[in-house]
C-alpha atoms as a PDB file:
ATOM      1  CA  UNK A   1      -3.093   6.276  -8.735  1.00  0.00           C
ATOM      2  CA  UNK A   2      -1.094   9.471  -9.203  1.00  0.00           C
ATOM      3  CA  UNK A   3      -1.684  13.149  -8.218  1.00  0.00           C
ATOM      4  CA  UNK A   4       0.157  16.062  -9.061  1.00  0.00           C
ATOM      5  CA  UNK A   5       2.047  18.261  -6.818  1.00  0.00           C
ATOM      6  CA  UNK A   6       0.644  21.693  -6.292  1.00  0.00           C
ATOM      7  CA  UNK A   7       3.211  23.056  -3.425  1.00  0.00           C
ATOM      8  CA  UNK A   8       6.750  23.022  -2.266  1.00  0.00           C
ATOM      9  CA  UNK A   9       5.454  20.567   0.555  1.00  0.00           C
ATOM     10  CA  UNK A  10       3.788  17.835  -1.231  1.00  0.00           C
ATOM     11  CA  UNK A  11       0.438  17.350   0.393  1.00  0.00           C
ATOM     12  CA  UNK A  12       0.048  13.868   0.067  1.00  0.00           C
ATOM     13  CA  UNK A  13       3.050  13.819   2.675  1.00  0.00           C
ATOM     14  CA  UNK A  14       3.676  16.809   4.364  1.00  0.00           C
ATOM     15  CA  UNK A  15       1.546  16.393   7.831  1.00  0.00           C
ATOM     16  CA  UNK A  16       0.580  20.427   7.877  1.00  0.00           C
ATOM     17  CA  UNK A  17      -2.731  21.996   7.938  1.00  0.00           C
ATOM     18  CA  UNK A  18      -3.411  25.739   8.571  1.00  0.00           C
ATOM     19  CA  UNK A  19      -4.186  24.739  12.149  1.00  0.00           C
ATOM     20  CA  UNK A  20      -1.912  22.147  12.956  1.00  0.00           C
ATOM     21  CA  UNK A  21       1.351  20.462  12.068  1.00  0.00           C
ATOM     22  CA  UNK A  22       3.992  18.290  12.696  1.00  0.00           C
ATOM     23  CA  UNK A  23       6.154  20.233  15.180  1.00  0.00           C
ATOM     24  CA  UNK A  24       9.382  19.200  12.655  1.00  0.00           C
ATOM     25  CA  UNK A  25       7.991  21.583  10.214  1.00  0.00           C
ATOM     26  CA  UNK A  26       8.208  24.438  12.687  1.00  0.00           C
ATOM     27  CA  UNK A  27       9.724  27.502  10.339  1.00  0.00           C
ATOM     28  CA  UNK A  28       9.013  25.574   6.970  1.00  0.00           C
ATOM     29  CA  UNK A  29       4.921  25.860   7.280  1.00  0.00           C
ATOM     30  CA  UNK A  30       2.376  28.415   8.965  1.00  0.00           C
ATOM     31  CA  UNK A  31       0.689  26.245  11.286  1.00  0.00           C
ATOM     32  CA  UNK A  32      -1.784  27.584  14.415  1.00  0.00           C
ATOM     33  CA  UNK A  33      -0.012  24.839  16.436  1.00  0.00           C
ATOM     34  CA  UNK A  34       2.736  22.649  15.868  1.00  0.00           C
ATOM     35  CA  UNK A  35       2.378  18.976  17.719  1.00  0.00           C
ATOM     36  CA  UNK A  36       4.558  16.124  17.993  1.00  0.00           C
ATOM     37  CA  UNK A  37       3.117  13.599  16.767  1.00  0.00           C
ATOM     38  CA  UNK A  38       2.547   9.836  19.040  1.00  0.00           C
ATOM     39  CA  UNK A  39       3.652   6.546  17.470  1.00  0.00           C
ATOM     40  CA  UNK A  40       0.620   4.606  17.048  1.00  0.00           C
ATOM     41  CA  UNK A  41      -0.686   1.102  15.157  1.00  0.00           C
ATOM     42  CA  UNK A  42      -3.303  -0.090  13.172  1.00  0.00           C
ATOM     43  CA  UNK A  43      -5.104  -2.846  14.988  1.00  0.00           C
ATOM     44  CA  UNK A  44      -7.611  -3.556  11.944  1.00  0.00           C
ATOM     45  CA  UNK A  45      -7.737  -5.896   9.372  1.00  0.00           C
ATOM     46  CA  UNK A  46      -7.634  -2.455   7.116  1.00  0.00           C
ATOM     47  CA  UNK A  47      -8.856   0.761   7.544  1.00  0.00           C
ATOM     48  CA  UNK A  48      -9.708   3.367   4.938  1.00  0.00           C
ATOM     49  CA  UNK A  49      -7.622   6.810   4.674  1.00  0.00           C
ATOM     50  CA  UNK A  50      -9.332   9.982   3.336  1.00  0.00           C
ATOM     51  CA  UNK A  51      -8.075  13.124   2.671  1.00  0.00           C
ATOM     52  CA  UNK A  52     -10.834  14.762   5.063  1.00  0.00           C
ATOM     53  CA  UNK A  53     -12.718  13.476   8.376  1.00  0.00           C
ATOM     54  CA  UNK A  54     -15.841  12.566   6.404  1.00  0.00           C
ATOM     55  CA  UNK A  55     -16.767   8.641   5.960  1.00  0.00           C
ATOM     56  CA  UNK A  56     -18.252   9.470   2.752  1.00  0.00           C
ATOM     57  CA  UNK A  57     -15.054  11.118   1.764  1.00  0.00           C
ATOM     58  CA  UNK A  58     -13.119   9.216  -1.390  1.00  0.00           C
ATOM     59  CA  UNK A  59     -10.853   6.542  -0.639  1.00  0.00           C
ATOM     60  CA  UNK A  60      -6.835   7.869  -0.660  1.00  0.00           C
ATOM     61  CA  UNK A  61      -4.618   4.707   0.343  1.00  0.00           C
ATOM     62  CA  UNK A  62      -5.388   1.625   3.113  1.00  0.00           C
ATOM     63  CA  UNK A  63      -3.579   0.999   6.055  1.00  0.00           C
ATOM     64  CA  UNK A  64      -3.770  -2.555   7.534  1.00  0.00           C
ATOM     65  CA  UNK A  65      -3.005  -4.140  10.489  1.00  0.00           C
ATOM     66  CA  UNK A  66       0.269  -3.649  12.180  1.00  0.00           C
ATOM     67  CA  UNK A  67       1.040  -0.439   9.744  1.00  0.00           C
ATOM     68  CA  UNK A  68       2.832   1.764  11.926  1.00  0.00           C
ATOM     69  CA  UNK A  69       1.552   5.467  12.045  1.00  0.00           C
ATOM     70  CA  UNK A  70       2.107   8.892  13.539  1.00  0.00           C
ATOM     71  CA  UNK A  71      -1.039  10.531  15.449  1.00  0.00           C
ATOM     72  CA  UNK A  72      -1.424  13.890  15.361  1.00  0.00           C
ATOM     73  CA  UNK A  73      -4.972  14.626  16.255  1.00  0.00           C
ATOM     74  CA  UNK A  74      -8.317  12.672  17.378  1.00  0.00           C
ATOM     75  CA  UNK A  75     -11.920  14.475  16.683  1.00  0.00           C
ATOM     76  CA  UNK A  76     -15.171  13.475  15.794  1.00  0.00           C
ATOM     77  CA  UNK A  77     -14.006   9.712  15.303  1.00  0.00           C
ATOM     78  CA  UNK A  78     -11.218  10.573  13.146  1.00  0.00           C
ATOM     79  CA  UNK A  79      -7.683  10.154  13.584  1.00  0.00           C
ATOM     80  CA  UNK A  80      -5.451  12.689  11.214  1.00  0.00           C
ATOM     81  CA  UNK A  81      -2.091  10.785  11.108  1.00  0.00           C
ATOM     82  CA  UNK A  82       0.629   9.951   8.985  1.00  0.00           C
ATOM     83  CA  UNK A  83       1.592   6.613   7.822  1.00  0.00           C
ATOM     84  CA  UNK A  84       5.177   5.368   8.290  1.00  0.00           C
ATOM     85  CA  UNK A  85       5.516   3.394   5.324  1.00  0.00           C
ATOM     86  CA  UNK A  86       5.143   5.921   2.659  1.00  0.00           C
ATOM     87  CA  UNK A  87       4.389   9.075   4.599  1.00  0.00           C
ATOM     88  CA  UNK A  88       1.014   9.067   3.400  1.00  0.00           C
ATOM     89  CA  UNK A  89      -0.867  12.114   5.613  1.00  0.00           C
ATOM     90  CA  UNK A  90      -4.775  11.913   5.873  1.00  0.00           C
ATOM     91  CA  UNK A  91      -7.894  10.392   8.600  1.00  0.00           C
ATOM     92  CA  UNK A  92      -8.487   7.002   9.953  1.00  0.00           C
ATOM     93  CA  UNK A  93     -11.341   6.010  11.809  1.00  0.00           C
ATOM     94  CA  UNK A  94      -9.737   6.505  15.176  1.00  0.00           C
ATOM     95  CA  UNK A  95     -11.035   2.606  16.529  1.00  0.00           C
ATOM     96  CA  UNK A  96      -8.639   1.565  13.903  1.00  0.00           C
ATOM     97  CA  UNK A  97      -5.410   2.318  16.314  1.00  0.00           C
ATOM     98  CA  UNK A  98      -3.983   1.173  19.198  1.00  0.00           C
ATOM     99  CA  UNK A  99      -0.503   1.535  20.755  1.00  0.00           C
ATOM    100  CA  UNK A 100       2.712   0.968  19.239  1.00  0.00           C
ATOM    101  CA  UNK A 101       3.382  -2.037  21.343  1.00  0.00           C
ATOM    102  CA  UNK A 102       3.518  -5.315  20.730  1.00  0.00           C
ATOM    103  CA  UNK A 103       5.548  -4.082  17.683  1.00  0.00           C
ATOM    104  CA  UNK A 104       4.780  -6.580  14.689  1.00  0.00           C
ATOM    105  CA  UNK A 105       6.854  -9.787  14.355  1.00  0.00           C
ATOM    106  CA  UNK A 106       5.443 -11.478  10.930  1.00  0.00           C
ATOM    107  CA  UNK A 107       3.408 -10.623   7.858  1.00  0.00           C
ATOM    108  CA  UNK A 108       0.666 -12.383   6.150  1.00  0.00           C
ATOM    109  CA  UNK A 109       1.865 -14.058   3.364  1.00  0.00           C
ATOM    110  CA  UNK A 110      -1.301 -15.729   1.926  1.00  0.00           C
ATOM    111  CA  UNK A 111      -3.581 -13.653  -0.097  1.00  0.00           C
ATOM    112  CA  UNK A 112      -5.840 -13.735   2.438  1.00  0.00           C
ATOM    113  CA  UNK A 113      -6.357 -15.611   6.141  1.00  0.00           C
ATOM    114  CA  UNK A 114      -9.080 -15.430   8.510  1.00  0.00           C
ATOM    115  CA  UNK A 115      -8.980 -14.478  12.404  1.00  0.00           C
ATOM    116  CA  UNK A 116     -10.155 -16.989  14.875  1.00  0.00           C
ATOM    117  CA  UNK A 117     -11.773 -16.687  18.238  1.00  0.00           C
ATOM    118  CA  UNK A 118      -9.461 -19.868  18.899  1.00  0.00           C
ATOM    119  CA  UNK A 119      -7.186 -22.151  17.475  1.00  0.00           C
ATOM    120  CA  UNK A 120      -9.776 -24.365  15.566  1.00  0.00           C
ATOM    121  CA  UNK A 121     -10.549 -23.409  11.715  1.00  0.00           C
ATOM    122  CA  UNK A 122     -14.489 -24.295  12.631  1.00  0.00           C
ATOM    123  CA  UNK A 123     -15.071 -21.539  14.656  1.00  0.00           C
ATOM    124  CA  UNK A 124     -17.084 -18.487  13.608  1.00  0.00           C
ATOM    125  CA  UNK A 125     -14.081 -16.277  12.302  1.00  0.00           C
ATOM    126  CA  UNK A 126     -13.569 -12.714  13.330  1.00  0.00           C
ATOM    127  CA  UNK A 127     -12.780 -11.387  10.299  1.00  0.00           C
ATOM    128  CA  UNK A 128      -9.978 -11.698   7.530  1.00  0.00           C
ATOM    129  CA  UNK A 129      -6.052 -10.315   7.178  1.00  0.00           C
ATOM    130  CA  UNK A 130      -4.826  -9.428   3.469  1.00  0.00           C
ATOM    131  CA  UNK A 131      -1.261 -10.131   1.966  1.00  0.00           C
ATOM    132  CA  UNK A 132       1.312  -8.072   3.677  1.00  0.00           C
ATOM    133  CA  UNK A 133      -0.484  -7.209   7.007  1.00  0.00           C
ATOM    134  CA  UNK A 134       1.865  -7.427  10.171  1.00  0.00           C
ATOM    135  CA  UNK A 135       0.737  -9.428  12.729  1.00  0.00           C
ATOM    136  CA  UNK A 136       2.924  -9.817  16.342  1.00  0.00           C
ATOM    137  CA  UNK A 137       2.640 -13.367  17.365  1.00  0.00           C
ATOM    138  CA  UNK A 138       2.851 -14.293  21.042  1.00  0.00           C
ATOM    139  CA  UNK A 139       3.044 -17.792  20.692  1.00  0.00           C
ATOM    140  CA  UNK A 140       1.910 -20.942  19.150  1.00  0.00           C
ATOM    141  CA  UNK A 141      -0.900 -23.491  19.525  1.00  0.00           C
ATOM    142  CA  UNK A 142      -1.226 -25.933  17.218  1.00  0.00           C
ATOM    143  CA  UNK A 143      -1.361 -24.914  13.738  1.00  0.00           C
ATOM    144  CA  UNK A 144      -1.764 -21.388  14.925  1.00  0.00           C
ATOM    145  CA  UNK A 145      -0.184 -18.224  15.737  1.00  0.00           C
ATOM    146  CA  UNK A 146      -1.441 -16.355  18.822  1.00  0.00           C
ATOM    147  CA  UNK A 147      -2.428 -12.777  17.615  1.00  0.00           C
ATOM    148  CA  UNK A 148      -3.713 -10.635  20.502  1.00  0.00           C
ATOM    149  CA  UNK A 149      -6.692 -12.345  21.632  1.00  0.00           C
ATOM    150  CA  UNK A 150      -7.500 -14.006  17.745  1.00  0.00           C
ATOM    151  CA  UNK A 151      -5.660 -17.169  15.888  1.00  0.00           C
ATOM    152  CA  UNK A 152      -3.992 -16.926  12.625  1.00  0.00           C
ATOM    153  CA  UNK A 153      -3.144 -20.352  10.896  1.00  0.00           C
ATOM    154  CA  UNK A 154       0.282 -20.274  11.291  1.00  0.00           C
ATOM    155  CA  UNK A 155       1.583 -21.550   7.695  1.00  0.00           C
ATOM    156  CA  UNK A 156      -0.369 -18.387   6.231  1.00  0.00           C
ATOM    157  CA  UNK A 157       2.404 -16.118   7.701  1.00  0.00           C
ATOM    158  CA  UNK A 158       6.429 -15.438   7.833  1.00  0.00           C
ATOM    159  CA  UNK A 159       8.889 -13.479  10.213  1.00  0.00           C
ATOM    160  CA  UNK A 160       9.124  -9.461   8.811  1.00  0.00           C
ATOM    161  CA  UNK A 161      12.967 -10.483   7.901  1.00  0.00           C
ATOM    162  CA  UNK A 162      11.047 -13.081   5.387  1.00  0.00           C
ATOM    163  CA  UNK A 163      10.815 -11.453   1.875  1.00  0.00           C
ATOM    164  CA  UNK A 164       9.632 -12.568  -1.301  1.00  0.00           C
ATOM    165  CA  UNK A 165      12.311 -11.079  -3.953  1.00  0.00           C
ATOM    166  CA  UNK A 166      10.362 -11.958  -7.136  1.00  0.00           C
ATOM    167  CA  UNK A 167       8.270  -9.353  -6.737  1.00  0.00           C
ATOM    168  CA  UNK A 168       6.842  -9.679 -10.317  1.00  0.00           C
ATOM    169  CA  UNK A 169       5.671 -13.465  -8.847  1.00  0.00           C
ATOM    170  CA  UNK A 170       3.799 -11.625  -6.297  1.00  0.00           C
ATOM    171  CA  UNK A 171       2.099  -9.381  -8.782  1.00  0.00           C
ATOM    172  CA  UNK A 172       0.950 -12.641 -10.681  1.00  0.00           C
ATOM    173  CA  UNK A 173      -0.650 -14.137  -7.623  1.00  0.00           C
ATOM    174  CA  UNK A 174      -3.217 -10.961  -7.238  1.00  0.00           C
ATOM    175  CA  UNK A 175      -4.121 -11.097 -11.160  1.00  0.00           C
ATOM    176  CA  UNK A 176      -8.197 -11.692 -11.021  1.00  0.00           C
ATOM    177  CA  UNK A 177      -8.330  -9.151  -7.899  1.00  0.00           C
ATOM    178  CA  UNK A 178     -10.588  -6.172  -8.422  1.00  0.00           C
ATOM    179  CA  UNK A 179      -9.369  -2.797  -9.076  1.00  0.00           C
ATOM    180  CA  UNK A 180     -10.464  -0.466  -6.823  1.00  0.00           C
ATOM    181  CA  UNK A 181      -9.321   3.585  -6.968  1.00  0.00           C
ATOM    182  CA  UNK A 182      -6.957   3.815  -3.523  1.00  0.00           C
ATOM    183  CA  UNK A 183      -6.611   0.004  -2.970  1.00  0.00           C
ATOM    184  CA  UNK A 184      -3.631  -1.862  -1.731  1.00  0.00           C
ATOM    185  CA  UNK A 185      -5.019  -4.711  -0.232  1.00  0.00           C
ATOM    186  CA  UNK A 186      -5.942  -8.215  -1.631  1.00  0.00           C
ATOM    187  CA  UNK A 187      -9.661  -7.368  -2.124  1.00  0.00           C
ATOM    188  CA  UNK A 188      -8.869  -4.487  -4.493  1.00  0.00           C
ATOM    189  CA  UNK A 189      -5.751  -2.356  -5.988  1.00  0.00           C
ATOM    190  CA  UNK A 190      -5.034   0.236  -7.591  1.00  0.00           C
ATOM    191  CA  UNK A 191      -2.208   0.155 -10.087  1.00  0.00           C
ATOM    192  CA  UNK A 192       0.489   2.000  -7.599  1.00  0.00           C
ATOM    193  CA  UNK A 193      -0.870   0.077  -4.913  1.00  0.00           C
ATOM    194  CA  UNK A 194       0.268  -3.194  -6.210  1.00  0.00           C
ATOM    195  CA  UNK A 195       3.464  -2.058  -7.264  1.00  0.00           C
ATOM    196  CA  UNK A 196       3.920  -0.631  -3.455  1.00  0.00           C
ATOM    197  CA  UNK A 197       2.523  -3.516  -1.945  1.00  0.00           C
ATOM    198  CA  UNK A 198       4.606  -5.741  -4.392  1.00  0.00           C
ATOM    199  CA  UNK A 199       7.419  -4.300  -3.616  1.00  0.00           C
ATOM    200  CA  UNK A 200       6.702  -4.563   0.470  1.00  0.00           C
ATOM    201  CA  UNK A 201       7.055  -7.721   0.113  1.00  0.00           C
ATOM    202  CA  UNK A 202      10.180  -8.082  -1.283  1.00  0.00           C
ATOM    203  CA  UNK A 203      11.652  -5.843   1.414  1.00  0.00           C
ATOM    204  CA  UNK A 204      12.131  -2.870  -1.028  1.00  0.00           C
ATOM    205  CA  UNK A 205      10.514   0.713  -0.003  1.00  0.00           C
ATOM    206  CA  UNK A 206       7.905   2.556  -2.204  1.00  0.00           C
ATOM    207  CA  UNK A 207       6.071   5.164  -2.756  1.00  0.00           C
ATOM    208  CA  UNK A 208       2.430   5.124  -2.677  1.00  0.00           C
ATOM    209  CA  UNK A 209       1.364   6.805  -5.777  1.00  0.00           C
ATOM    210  CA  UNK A 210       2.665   6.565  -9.505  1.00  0.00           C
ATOM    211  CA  UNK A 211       3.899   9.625 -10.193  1.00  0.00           C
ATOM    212  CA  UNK A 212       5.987   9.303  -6.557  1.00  0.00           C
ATOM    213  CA  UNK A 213       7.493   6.146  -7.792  1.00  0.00           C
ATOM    214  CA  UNK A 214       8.070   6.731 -11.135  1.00  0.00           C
ATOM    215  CA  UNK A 215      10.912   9.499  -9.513  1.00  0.00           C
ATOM    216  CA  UNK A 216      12.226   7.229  -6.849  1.00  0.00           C
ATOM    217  CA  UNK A 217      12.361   3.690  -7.374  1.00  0.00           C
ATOM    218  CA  UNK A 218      15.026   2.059 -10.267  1.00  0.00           C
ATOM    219  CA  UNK A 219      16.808   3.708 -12.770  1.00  0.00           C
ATOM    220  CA  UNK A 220      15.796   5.268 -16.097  1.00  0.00           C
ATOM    221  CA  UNK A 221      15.743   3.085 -19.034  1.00  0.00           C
ATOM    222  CA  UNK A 222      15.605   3.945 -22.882  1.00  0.00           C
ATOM    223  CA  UNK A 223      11.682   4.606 -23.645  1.00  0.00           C
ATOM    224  CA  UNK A 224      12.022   1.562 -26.007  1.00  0.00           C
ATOM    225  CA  UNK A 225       9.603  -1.006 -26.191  1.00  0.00           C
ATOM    226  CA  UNK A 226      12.730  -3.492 -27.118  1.00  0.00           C
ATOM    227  CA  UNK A 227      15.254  -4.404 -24.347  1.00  0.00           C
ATOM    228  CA  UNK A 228      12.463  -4.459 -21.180  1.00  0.00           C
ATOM    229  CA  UNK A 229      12.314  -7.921 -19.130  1.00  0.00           C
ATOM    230  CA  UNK A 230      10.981  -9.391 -15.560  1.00  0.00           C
ATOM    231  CA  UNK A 231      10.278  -6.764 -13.318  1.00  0.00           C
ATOM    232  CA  UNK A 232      10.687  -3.823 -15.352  1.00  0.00           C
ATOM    233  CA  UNK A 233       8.437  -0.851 -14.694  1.00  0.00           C
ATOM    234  CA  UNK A 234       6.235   0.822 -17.337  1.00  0.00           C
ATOM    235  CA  UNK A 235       4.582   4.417 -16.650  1.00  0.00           C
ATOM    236  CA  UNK A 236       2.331   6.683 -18.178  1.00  0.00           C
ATOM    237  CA  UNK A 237       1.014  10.014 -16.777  1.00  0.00           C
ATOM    238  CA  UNK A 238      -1.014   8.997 -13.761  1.00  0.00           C
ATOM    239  CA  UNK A 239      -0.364   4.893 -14.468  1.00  0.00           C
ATOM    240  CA  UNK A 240       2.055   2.375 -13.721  1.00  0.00           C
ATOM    241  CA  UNK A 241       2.449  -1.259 -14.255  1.00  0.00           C
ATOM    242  CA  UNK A 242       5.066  -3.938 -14.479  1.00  0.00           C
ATOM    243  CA  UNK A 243       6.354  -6.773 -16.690  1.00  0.00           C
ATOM    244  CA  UNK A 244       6.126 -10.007 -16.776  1.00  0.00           C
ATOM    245  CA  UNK A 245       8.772 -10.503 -19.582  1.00  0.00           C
ATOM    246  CA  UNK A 246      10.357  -8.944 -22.545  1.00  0.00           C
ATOM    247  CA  UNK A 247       6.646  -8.298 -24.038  1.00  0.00           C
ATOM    248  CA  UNK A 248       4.178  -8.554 -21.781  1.00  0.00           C
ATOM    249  CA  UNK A 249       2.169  -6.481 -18.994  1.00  0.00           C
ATOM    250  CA  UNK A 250       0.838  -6.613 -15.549  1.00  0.00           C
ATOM    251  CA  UNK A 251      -0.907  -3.867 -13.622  1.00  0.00           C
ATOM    252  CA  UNK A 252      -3.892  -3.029 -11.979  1.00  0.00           C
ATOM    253  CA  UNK A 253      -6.452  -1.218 -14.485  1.00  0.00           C
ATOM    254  CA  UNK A 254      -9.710   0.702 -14.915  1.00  0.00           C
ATOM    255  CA  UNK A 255     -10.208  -0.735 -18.697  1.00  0.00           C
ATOM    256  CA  UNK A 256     -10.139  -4.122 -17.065  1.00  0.00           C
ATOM    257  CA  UNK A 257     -11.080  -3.034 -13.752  1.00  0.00           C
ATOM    258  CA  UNK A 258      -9.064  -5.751 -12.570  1.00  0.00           C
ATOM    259  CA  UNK A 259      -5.468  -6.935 -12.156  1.00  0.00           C
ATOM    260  CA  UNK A 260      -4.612  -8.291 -15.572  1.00  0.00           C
ATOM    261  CA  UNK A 261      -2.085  -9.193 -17.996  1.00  0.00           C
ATOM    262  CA  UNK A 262      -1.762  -8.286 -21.666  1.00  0.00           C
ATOM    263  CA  UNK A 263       0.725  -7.924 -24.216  1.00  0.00           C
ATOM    264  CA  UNK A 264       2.395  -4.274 -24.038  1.00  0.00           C
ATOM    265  CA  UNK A 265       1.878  -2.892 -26.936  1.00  0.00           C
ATOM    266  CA  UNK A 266      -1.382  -3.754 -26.795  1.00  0.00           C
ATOM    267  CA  UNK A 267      -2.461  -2.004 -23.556  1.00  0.00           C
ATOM    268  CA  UNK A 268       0.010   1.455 -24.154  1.00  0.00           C
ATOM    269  CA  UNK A 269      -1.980   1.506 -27.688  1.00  0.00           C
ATOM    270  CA  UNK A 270      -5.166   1.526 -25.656  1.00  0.00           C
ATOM    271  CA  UNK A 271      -3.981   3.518 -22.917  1.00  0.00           C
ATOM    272  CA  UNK A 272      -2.766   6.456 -25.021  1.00  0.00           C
ATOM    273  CA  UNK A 273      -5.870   6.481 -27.310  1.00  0.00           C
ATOM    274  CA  UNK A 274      -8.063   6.326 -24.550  1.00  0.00           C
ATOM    275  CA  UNK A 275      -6.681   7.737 -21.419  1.00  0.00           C
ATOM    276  CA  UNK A 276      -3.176   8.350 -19.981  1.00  0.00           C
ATOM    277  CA  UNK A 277      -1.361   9.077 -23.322  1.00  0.00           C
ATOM    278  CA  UNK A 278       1.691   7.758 -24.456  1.00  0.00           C
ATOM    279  CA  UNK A 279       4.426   6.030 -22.490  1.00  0.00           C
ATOM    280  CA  UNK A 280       6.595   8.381 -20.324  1.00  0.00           C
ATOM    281  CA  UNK A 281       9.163   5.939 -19.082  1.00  0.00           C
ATOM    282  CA  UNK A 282      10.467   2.702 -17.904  1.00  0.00           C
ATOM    283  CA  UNK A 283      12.341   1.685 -15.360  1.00  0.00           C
ATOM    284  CA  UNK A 284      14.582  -1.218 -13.670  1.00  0.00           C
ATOM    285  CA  UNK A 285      15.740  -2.181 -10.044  1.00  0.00           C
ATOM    286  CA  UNK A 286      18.842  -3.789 -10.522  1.00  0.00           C
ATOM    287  CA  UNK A 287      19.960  -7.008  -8.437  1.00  0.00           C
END
């Protein structure tokens, strides 16, 4: 998912509207009001965030459970906040947040795990966590981690100091999952939303949106289709994906509308005859 920048303040992450803002931006934005913003958590299995208060409003990014946010305003069952992991501004349903505290101790590391009532696997469950959402466990019973009032199975999560370096390993594990415009959770992705949640994982920060990372994470490499290898990153104008090894892809596409995997030159033949154009750089995070 990418989208251009149209001002000095990038939109996407610059928490300013004509009638409110973030009281840091005092002198750098007209604002009616300038707030400081209250630390705040999402206490969700996910929750969808839209560029406007409106639940039929198109899908921007997810935030899921334990993602740690900024609250600016609450009105009409929305919550305009920022998120603290990429700086993403935009509304939550405001019964997705709760306080700060307990902050998050672990992450789910299965690709998915269900919430229980109690620590027994045949109960009803709750509901389900995704890869990557923080959970703060206060204590153990059995197999299980005690979440808040809910069970977690306690071998489908890790401490946050935990991370999974081969993040191209984690990319393989979500090949099959659905691609869905503004995902980043297990059930559906977008292309920069596996890279960023990829990346999570592996304790490295990222950007939410292709065009973001494509400036900020590695370095420049020759835009040569010889020389790439594990890890590497591949982006086009508005698309970004990630390789497997010297020749082949992974990243989360429309064409397959799916996480999949394909030789390179095979997809940026496609891709430029059919929708992004050519190549516009690779890149490499070095040990």
């Amino acid at each position: 998912m990418s989208r251009s920048e149209t001002l000095t303040h990038d939109p996407r992450t610059t928490p300013a509207r004509p009638d409110l803002a973030d009281i840091r931006l005092r002198g750098t934005v007209e604002a009616a009001r300038f707030v400081a913003g209250e630390p705040r958590q999402v206490v969700i299995p996910a929750a969808p965030l839209r560029r406007t208060p409106r639940a039929e409003a198109g899908l921007e990014t997810e935030a899921v459970m334990g993602d740690a946010v900024t609250l600016y305003e609450v009105r009409d069952g929305f919550a305009w906040v920022q998120l603290v992991r990429d700086g993403y501004v935009g509304y939550l349903p405001a019964a997705s947040l709760g306080p700060a505290d307990p902050a998050p101790t672990h992450r789910v590391t299965a690709l998915r795990s269900f919430l229980y009532p109690a620590p027994d696997m045949k109960r009803p469950a709750l509901g389900h966590l995704s890869l990557g959402a923080r959970i703060a466990v206060a204590g153990t019973e059995g197999d299980f981690v005690r979440v808040g009032d809910a069970f977690v199975f306690s071998a489908h999560c890790a401490p946050l100091d935990r991370t999974t370096p081969d993040y191209a390993g984690t990319a393989e594990r979500l090949v099959g999952t659905p691609y869905l415009w503004g995902g980043r959770t297990s059930l559906g992705l977008d292309c920069s939303g596996l890279v960023q949640l990829c990346l999570d994982l592996a304790g490295l920060p990222c950007p939410r949106d292709a065009d973001q990372q494509a400036r900020a994470v590695g370095r420049p490499l020759p835009l040569a289709f010889e020389g790439l290898r594990r890890g590497d990153f591949v982006d086009w104008r508005g698309h970004t994906g990630l390789m497997l090894d010297a020749d082949t892809l992974l990243h989360a596409n429309g064409h397959h509308m799916a996480v999949a995997i394909e030789p390179l030159r095979q997809a940026a033949a496609r891709i430029e005859a059919n929708s992004y154009g050519a190549v516009t750089g690779m890149r490499r995070i070095e040990a």
